[in-house]
PDB file of N, CA and C in Angstrom:
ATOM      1  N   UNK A   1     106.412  77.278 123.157  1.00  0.00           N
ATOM      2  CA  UNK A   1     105.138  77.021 122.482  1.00  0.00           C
ATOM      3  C   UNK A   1     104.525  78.324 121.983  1.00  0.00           C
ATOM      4  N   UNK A   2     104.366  79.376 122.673  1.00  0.00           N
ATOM      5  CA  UNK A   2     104.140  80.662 122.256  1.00  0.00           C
ATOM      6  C   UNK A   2     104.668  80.943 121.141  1.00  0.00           C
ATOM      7  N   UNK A   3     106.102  80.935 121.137  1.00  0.00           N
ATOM      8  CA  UNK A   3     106.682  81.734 120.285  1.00  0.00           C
ATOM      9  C   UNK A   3     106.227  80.869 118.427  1.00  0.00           C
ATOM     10  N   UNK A   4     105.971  80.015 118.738  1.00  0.00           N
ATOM     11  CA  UNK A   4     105.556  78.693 117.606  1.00  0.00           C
ATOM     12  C   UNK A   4     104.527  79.450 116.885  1.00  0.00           C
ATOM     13  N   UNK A   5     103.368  79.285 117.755  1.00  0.00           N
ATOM     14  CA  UNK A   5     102.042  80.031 117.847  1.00  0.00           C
ATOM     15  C   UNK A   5     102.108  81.360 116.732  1.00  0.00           C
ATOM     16  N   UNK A   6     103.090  82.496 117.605  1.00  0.00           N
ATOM     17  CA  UNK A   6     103.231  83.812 117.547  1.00  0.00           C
ATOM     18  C   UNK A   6     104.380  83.667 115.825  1.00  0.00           C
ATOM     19  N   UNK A   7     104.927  82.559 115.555  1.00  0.00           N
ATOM     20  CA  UNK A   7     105.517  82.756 114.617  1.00  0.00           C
ATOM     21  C   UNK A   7     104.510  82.783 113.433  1.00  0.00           C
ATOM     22  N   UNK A   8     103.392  81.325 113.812  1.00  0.00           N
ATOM     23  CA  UNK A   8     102.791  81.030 112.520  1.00  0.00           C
ATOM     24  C   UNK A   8     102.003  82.273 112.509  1.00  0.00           C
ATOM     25  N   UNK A   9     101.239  82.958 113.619  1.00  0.00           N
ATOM     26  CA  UNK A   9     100.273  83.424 113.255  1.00  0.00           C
ATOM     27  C   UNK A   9     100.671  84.729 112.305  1.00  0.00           C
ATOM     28  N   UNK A  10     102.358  85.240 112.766  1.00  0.00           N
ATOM     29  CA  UNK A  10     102.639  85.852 111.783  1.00  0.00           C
ATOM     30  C   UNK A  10     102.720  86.076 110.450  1.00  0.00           C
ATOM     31  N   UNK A  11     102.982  84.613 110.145  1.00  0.00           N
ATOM     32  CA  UNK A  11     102.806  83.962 108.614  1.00  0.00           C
ATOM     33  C   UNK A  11     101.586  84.638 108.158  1.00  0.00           C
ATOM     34  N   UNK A  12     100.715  83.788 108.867  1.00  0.00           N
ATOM     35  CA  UNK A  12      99.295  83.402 108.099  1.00  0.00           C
ATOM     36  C   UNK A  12      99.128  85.449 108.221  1.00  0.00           C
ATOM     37  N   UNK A  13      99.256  86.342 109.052  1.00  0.00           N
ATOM     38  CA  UNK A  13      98.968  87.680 109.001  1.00  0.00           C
ATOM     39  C   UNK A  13      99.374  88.293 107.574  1.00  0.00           C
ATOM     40  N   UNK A  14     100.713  87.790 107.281  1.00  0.00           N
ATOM     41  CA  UNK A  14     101.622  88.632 106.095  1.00  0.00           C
ATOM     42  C   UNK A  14     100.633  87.990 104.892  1.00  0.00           C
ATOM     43  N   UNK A  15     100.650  86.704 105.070  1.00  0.00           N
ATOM     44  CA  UNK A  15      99.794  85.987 103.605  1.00  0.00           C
ATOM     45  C   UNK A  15      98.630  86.737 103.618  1.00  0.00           C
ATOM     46  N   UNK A  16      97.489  86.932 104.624  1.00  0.00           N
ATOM     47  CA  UNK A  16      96.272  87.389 104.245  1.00  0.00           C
ATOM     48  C   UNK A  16      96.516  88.645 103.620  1.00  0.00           C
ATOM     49  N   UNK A  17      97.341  89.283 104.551  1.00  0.00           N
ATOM     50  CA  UNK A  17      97.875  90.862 104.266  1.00  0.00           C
ATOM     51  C   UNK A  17      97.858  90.808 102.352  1.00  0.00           C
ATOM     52  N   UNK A  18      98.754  90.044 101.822  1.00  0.00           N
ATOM     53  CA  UNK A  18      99.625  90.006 100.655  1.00  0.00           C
ATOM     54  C   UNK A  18      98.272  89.905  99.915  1.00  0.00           C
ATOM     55  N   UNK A  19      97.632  88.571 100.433  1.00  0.00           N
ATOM     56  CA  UNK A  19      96.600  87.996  99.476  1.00  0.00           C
ATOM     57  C   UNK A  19      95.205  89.017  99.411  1.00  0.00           C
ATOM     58  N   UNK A  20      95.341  90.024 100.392  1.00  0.00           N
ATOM     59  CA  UNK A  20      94.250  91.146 100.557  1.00  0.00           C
ATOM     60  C   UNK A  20      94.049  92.088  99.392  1.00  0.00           C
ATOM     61  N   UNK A  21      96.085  92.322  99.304  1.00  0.00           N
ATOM     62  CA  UNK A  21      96.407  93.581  98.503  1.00  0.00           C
ATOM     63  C   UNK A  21      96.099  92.640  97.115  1.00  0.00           C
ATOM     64  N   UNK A  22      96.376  91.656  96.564  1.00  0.00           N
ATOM     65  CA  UNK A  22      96.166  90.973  95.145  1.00  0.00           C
ATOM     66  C   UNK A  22      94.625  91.538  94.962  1.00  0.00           C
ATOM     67  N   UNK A  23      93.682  90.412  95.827  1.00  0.00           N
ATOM     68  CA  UNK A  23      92.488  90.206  95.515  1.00  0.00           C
ATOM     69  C   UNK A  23      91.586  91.869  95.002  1.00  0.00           C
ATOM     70  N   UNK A  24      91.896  92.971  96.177  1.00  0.00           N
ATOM     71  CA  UNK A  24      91.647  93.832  95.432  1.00  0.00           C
ATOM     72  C   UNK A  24      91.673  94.404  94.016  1.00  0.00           C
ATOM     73  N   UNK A  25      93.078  94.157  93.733  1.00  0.00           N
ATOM     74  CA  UNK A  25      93.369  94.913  92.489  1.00  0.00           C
ATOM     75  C   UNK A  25      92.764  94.017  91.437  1.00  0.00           C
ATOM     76  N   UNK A  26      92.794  92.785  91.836  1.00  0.00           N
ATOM     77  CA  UNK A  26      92.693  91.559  90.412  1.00  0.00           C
ATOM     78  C   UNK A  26      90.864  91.830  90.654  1.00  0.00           C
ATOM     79  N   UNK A  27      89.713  92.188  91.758  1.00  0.00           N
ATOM     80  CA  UNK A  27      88.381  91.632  91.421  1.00  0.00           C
ATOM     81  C   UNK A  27      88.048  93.005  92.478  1.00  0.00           C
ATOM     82  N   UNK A  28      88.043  93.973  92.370  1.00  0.00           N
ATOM     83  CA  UNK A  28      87.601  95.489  92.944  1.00  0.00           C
ATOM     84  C   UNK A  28      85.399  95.282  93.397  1.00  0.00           C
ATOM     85  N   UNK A  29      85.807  95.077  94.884  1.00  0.00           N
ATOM     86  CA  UNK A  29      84.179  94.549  95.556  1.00  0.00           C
ATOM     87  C   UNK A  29      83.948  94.320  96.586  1.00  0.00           C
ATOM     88  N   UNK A  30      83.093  94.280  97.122  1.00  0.00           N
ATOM     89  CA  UNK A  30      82.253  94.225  98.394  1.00  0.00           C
ATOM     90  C   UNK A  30      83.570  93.028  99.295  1.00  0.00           C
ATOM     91  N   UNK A  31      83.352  92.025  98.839  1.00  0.00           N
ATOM     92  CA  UNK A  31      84.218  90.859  99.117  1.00  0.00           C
ATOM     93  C   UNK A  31      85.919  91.386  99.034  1.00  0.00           C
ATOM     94  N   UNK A  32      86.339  91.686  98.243  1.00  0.00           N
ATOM     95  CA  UNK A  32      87.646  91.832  98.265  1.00  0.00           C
ATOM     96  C   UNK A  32      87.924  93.053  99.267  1.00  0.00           C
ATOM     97  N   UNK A  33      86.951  93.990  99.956  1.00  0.00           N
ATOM     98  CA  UNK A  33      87.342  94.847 100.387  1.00  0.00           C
ATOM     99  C   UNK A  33      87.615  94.461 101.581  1.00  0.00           C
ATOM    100  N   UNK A  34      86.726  93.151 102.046  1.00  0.00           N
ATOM    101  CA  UNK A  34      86.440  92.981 103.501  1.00  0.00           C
ATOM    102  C   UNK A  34      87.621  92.266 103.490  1.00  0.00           C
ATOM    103  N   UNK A  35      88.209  91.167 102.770  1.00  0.00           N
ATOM    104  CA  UNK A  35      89.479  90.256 102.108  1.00  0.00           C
ATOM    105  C   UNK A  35      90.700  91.643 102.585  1.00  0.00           C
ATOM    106  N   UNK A  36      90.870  92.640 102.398  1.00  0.00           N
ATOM    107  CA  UNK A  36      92.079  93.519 102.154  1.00  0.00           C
ATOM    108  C   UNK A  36      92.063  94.157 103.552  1.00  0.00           C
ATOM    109  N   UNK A  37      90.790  94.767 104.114  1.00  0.00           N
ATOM    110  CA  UNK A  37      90.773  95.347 105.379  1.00  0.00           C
ATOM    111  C   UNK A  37      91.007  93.865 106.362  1.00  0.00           C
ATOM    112  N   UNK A  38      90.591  92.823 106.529  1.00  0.00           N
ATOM    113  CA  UNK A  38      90.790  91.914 107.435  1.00  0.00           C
ATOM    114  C   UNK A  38      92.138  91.447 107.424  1.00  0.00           C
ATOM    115  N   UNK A  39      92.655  91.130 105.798  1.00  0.00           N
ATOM    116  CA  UNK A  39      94.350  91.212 105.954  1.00  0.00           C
ATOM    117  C   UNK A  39      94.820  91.748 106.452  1.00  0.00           C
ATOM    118  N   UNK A  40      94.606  93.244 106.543  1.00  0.00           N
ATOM    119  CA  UNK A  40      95.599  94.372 106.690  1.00  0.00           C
ATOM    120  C   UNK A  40      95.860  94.407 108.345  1.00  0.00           C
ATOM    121  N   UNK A  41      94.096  94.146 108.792  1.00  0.00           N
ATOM    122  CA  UNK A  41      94.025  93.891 110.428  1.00  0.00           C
ATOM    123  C   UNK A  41      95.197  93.338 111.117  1.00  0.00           C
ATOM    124  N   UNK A  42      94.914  91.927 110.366  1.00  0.00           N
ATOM    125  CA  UNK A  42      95.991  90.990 111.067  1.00  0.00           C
ATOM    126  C   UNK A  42      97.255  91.090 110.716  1.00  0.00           C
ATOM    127  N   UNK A  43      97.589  91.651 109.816  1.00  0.00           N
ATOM    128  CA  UNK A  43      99.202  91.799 110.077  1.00  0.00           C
ATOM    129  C   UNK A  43      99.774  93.069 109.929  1.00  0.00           C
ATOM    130  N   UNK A  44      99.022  94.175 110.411  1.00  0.00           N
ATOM    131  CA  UNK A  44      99.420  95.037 111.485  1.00  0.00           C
ATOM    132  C   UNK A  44      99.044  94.874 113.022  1.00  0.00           C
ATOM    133  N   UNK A  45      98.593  93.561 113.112  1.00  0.00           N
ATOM    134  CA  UNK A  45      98.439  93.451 114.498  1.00  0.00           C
ATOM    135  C   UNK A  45      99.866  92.469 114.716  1.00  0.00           C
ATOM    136  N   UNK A  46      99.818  91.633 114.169  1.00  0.00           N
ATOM    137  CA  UNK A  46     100.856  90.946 114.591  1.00  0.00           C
ATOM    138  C   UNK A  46     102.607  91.672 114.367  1.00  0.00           C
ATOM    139  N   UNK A  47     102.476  92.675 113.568  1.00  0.00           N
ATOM    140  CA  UNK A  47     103.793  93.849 113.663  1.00  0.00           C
ATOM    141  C   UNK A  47     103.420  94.429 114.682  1.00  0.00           C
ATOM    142  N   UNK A  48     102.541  94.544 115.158  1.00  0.00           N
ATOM    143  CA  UNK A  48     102.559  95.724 116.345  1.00  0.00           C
ATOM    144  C   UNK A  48     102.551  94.533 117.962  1.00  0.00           C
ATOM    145  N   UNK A  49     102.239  93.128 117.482  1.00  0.00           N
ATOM    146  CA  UNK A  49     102.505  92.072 118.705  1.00  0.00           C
ATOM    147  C   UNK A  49     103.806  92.294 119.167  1.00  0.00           C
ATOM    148  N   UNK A  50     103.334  92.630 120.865  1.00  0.00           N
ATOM    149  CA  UNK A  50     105.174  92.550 121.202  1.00  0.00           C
ATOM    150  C   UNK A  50     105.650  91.088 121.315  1.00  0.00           C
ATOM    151  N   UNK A  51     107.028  91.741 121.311  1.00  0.00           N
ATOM    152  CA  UNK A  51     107.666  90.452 121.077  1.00  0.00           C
ATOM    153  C   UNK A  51     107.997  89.677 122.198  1.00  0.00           C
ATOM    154  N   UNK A  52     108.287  90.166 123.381  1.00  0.00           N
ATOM    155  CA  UNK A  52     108.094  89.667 124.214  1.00  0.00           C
ATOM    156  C   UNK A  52     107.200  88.600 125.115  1.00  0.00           C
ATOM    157  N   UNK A  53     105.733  88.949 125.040  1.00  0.00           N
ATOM    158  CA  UNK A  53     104.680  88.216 125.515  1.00  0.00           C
ATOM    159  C   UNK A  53     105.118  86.881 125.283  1.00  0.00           C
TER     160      UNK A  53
END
């Protein structure tokens, strides 16, 4: 069940990640910055999730 969990949340990390780096470049702002830093959060957190747990 974890690993389920730990897969999607990876997903959804890389998408925000991806969709962080777009939104910046396409609409440069207050909003897209918080959009690119909160992506970036989560999926360098979930690369840096061990794999183990």
């Amino acid at each position: 069940m974890q690993t389920i969990v730990a897969v999607l949340l990876i997903k959804v990390g890389i998408f925000l990640f991806g969709f962080g780096v777009l939104y910046t470049f396409a609409e440069p702002g207050l909003a897209a910055t918080i959009g690119f830093l909160t992506g970036w959060a989560l999926g360098a957190s979930w690369l840096l999730w061990p794999r183990d747990a």
